[in-house]
C-alpha atoms as a PDB file:
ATOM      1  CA  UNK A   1      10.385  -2.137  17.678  1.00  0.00           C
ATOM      2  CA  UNK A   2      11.473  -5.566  15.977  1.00  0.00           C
ATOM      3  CA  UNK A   3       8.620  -5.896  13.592  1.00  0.00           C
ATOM      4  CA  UNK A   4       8.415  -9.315  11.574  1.00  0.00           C
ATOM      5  CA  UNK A   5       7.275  -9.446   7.836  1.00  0.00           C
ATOM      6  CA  UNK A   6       5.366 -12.086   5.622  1.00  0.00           C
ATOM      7  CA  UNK A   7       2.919 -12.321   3.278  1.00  0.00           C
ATOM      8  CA  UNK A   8      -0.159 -13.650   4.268  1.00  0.00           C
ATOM      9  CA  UNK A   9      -3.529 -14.451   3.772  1.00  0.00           C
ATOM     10  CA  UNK A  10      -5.960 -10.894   3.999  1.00  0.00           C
ATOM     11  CA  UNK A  11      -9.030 -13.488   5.205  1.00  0.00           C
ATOM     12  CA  UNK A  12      -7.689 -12.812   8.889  1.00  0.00           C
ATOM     13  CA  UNK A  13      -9.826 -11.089  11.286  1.00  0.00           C
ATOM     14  CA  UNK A  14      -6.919  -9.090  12.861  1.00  0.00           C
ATOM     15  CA  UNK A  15      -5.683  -7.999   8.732  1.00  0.00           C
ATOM     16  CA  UNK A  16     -10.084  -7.183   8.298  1.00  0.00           C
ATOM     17  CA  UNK A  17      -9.335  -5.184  11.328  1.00  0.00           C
ATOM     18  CA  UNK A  18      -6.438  -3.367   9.794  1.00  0.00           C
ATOM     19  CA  UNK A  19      -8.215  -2.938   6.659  1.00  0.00           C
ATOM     20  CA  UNK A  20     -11.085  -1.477   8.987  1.00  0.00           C
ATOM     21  CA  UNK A  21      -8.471   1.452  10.557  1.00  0.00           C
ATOM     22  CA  UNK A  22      -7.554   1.835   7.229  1.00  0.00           C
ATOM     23  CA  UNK A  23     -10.956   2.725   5.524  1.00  0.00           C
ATOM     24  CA  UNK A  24     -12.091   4.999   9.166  1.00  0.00           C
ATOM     25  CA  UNK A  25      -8.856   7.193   8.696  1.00  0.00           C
ATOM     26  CA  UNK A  26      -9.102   7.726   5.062  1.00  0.00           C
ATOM     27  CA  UNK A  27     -13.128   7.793   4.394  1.00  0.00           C
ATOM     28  CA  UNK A  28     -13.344  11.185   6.033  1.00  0.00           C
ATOM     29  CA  UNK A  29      -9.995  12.592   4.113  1.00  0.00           C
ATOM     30  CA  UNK A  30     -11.695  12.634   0.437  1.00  0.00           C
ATOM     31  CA  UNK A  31     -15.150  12.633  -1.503  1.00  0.00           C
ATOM     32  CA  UNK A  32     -16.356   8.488  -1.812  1.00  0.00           C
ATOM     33  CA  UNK A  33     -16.459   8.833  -5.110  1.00  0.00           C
ATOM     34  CA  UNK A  34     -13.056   9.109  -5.640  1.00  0.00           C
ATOM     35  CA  UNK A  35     -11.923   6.538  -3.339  1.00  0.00           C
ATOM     36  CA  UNK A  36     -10.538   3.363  -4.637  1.00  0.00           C
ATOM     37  CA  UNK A  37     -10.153   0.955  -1.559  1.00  0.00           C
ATOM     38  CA  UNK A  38      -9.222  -2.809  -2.146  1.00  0.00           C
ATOM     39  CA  UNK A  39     -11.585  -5.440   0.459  1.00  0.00           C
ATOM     40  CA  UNK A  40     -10.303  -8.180   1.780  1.00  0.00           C
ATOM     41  CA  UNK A  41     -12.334  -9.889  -0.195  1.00  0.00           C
ATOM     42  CA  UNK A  42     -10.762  -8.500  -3.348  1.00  0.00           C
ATOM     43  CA  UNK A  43      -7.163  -8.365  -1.824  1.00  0.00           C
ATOM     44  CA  UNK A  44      -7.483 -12.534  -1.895  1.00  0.00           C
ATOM     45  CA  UNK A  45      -7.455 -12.667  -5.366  1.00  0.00           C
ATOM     46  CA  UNK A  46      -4.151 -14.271  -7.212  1.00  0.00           C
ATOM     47  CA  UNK A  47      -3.280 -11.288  -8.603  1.00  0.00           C
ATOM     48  CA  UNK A  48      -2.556  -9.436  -5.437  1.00  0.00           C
ATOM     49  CA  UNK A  49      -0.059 -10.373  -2.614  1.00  0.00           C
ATOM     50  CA  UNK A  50      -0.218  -8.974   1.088  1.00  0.00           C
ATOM     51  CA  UNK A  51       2.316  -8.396   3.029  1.00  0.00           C
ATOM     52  CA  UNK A  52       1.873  -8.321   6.595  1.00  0.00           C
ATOM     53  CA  UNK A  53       4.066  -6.918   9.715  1.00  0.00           C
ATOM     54  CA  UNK A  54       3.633  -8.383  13.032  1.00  0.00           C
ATOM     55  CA  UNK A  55       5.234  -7.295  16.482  1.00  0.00           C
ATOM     56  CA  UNK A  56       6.779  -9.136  18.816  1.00  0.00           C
ATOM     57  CA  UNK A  57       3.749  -9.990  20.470  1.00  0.00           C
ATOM     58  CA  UNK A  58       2.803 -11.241  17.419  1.00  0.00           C
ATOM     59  CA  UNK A  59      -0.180  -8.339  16.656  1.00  0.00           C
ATOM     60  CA  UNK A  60      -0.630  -7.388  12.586  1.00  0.00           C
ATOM     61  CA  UNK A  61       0.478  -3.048  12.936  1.00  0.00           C
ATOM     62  CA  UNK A  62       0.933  -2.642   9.416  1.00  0.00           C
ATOM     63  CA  UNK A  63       0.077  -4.068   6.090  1.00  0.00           C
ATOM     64  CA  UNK A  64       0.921  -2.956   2.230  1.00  0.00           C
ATOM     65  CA  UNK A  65      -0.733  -5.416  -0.837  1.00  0.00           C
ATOM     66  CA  UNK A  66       0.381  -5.267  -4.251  1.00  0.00           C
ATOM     67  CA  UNK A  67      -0.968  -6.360  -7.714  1.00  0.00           C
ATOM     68  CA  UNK A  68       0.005  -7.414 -10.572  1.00  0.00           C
ATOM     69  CA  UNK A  69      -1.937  -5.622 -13.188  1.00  0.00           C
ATOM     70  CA  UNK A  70       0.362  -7.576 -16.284  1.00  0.00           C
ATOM     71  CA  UNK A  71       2.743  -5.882 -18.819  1.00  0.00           C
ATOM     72  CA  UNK A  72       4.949  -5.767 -16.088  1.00  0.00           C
ATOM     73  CA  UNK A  73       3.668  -3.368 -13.961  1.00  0.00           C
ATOM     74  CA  UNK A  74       2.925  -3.657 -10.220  1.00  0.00           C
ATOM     75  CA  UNK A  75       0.337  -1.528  -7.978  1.00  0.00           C
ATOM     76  CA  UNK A  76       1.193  -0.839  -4.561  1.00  0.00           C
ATOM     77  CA  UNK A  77      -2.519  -1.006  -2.655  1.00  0.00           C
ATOM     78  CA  UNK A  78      -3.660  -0.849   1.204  1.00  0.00           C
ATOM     79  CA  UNK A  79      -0.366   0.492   2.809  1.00  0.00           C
ATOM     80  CA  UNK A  80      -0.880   1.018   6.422  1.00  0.00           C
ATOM     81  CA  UNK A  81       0.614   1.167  10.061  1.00  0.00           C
ATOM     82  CA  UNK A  82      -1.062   1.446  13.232  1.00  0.00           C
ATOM     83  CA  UNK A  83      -0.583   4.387  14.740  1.00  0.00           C
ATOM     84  CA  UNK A  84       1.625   2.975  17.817  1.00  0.00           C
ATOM     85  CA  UNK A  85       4.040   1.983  15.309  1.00  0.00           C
ATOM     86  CA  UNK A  86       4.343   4.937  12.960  1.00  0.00           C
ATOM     87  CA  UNK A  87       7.745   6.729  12.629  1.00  0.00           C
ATOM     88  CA  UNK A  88       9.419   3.544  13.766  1.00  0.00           C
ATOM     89  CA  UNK A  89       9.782   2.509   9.628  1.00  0.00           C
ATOM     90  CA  UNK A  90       7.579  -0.199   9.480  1.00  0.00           C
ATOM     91  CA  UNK A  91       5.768   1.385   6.739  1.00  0.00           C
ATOM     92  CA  UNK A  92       8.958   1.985   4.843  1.00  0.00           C
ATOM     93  CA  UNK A  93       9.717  -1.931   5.762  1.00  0.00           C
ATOM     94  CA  UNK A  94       6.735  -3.011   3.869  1.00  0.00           C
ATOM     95  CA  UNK A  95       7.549  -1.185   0.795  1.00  0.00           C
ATOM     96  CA  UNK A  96      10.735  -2.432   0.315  1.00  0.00           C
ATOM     97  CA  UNK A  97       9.673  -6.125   0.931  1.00  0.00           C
ATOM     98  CA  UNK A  98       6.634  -4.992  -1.608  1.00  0.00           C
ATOM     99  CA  UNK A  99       9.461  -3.719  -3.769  1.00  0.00           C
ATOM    100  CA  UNK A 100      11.518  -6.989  -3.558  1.00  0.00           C
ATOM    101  CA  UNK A 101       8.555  -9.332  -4.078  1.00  0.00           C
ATOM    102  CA  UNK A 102       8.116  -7.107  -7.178  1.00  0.00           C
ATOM    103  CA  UNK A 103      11.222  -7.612  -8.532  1.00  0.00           C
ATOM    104  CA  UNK A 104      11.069 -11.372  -7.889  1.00  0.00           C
ATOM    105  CA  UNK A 105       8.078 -11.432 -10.243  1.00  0.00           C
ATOM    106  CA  UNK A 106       9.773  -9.616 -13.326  1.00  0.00           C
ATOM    107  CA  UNK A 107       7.709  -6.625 -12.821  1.00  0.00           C
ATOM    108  CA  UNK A 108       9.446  -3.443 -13.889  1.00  0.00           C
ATOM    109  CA  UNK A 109       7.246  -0.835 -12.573  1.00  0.00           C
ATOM    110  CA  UNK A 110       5.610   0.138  -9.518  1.00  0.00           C
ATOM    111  CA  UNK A 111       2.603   2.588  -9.521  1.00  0.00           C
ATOM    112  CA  UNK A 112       0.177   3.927  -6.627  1.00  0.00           C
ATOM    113  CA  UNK A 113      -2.714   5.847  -6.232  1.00  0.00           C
ATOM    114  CA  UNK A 114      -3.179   7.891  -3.122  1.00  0.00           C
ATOM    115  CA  UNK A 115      -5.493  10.955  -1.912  1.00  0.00           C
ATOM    116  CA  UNK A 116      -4.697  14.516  -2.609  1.00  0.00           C
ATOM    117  CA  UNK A 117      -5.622  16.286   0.845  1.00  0.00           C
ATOM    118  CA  UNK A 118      -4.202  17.522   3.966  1.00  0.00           C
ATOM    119  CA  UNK A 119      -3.575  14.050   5.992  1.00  0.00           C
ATOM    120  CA  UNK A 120      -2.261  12.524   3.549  1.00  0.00           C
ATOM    121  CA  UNK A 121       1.616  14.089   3.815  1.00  0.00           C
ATOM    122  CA  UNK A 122       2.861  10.864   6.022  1.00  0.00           C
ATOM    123  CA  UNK A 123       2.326   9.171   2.862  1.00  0.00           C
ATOM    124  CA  UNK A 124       3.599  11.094   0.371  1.00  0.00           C
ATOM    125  CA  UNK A 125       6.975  11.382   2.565  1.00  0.00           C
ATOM    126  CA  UNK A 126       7.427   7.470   2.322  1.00  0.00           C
ATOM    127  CA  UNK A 127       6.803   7.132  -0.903  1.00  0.00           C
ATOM    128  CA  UNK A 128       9.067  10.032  -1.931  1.00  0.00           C
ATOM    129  CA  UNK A 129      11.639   8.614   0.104  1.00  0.00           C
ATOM    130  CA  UNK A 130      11.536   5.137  -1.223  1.00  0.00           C
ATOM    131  CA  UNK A 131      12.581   6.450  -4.404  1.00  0.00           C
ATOM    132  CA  UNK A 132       9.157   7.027  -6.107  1.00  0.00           C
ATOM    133  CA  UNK A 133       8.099  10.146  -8.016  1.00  0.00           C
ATOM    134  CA  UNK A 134       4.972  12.248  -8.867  1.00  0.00           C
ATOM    135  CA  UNK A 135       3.318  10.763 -12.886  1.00  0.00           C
ATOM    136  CA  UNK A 136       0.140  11.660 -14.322  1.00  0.00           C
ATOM    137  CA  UNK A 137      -3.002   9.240 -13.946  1.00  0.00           C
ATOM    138  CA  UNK A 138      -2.285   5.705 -13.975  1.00  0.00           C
ATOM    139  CA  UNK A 139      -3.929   2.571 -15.124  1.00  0.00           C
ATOM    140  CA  UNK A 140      -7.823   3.148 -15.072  1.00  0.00           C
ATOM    141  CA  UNK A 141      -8.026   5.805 -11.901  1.00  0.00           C
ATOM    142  CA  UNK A 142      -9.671   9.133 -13.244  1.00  0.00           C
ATOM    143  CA  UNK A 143      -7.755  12.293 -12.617  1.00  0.00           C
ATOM    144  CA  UNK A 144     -10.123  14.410 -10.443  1.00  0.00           C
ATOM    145  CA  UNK A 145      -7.997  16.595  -8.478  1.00  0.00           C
ATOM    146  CA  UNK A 146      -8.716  14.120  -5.382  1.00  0.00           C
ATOM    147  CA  UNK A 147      -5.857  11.770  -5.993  1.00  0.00           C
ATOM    148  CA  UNK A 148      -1.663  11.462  -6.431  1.00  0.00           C
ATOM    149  CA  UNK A 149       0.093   9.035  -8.811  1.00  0.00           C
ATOM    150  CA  UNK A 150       3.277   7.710  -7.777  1.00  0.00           C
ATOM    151  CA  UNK A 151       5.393   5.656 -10.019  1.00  0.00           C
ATOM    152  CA  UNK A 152       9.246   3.601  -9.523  1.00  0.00           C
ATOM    153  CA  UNK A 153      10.978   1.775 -12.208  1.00  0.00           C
ATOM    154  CA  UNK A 154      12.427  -1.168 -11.277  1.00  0.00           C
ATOM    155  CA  UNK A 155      15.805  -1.679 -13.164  1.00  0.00           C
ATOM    156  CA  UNK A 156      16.743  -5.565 -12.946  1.00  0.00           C
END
């Protein structure tokens, strides 16, 4: 599937509705407390750029944010595909256009926060295979056993 990728506004209603899938399939996965989810709201602030894919038909199926939390590091937030489209590497395709925009912006290090429970192995696999490794806790996320930290360095 040709997929198209840009970065866009998140104040959509089809990128709410992928924000929506989002939050449904991960809610259930681990305790609210320890979930850290971005709104659309929040994902419109300067700091943060979206990236989203479109299909032919020109429908959003995937989406991946990051933000620039200064000091040169970058946080990969709200990466998702629809369903319909997984194993087809759009995922993959909006972390490396997340990865380039990062690089275009000086930043020399790329961290992520992600659950620590069965359903989650889908994303471990594409960030593993994108080059980024296991860390302890990053930035201001507490270490509860719930969550994985992912970190890249971005050599210039």
């Amino acid at each position: 599937m040709a997929v198209s990728l840009a970065i866009e506004t998140p104040l959509q209603d089809d990128v709410r509705g992928l924000v929506s899938e989002l939050n449904a399939t991960m809610i259930p996965l681990t305790p609210r407390e320890f979930q850290f989810q971005m709104t659309v709201e929040q994902m419109a602030d300067g700091a943060v750029t979206l990236v989203v894919a479109r299909n032919e038909a020109g429908e959003a199926v995937g989406m991946g944010a990051i933000k620039d939390c200064g000091q040169g590091v970058g946080e990969v937030k709200r990466m998702f595909t629809r369903p319909a489209v997984r194993g087809e590497r759009v995922g993959k395709a909006i972390l490396a256009k997340l990865e380039k925009l990062a690089r275009e912006k000086n930043l020399t290090r790329l961290v992520l926060e992600t659950g620590e429970a069965d359903g989650f192995e889908p994303a471990y696999r594409i960030y593993e295979r994108s080059g980024f490794t296991r860390c302890g806790r990053i930035l201001d996320y507490p270490d509860a056993g719930h969550n994985r930290f992912y970190e890249k360095k971005l050599v210039p």
